[in-house]
Protein backbone atom coordinates (compact mmCIF):
# COMPACT_ATOMS: atom_id res chain seq x y z
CA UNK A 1 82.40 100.95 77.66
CA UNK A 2 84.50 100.38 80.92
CA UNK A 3 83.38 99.36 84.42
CA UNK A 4 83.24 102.32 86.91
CA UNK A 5 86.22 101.91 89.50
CA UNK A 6 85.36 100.67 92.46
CA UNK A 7 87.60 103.13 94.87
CA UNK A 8 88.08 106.73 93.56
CA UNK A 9 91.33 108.34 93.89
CA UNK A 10 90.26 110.07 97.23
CA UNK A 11 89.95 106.45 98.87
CA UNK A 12 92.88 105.40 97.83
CA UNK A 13 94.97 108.65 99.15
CA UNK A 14 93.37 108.07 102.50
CA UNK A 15 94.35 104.79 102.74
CA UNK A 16 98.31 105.00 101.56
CA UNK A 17 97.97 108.00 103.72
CA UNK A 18 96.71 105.24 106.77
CA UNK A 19 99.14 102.61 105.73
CA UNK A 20 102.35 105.39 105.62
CA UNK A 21 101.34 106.82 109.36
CA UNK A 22 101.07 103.47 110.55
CA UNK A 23 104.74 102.67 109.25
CA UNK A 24 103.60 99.90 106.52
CA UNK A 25 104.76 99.76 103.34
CA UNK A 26 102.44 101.43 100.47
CA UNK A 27 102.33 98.82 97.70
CA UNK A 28 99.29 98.25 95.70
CA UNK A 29 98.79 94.90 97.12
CA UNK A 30 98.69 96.51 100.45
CA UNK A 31 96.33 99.31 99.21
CA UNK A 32 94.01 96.52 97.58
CA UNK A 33 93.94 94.78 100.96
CA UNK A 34 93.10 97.99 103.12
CA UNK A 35 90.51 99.16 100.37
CA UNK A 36 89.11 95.76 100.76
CA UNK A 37 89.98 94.63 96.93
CA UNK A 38 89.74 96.70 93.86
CA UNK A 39 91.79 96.55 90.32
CA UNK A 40 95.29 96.59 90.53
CA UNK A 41 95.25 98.32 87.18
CA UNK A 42 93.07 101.39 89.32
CA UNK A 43 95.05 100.97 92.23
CA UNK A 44 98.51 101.89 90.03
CA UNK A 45 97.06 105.00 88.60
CA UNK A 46 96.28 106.26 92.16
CA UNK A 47 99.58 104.99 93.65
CA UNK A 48 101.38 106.93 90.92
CA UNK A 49 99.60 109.92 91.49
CA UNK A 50 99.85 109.19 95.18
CA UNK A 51 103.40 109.39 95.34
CA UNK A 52 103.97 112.51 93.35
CA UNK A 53 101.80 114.21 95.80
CA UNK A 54 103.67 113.08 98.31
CA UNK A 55 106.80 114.26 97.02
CA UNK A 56 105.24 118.01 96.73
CA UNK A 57 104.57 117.36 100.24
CA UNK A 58 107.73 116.96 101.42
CA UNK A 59 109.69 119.35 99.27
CA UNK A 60 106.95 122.28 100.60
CA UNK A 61 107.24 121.19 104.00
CA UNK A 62 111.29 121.23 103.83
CA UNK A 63 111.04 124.66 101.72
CA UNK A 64 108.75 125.94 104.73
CA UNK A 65 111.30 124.44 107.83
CA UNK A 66 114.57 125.91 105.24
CA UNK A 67 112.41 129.52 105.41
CA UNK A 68 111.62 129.23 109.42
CA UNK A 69 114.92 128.23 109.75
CA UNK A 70 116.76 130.71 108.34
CA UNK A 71 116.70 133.96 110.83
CA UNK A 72 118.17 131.32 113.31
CA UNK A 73 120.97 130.06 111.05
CA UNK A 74 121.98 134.04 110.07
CA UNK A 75 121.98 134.71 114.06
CA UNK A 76 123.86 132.22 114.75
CA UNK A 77 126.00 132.95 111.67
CA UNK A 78 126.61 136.18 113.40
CA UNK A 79 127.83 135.18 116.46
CA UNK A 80 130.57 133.23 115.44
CA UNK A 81 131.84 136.47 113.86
């Protein structure tokens, strides 16, 4: 039977989350040090899933700014008519 990780996937989002907004590089040697230690092997499986969230995140938020965008880009489309 395995050991019970010591940081649940939650943790570790807030803390890549911390490390990104404060411009540092999200590694999991840099996650294990802001978590305060933890198993690499953990720490991999949450980084992976980590950064696939993050990449939802950005495509949504350019999908949402290409959408809010796009009344302005007709207008001016328009005009140059």
């Amino acid at each position: 039977m395995g050991r019970k990780a010591l940081h649940t996937q939650e943790e570790v989002f807030q803390a890549a989350d911390a490390l990104a907004a404060n411009g540092k590089e999200v590694t999991p040697t840099t996650l294990r040090d802001a978590l305060g230690g933890g198993s690499l092997t953990t720490i991999y499986k949450h980084i992976d899933a980590w950064q696939e969230h993050e990449r939802l995140r950005r495509y949504r938020s350019f999908l949402k700014c290409r959408i809010m965008l796009k009344p302005l880009f007709s207008m001016l489309a328009s005009r140059r008519q």
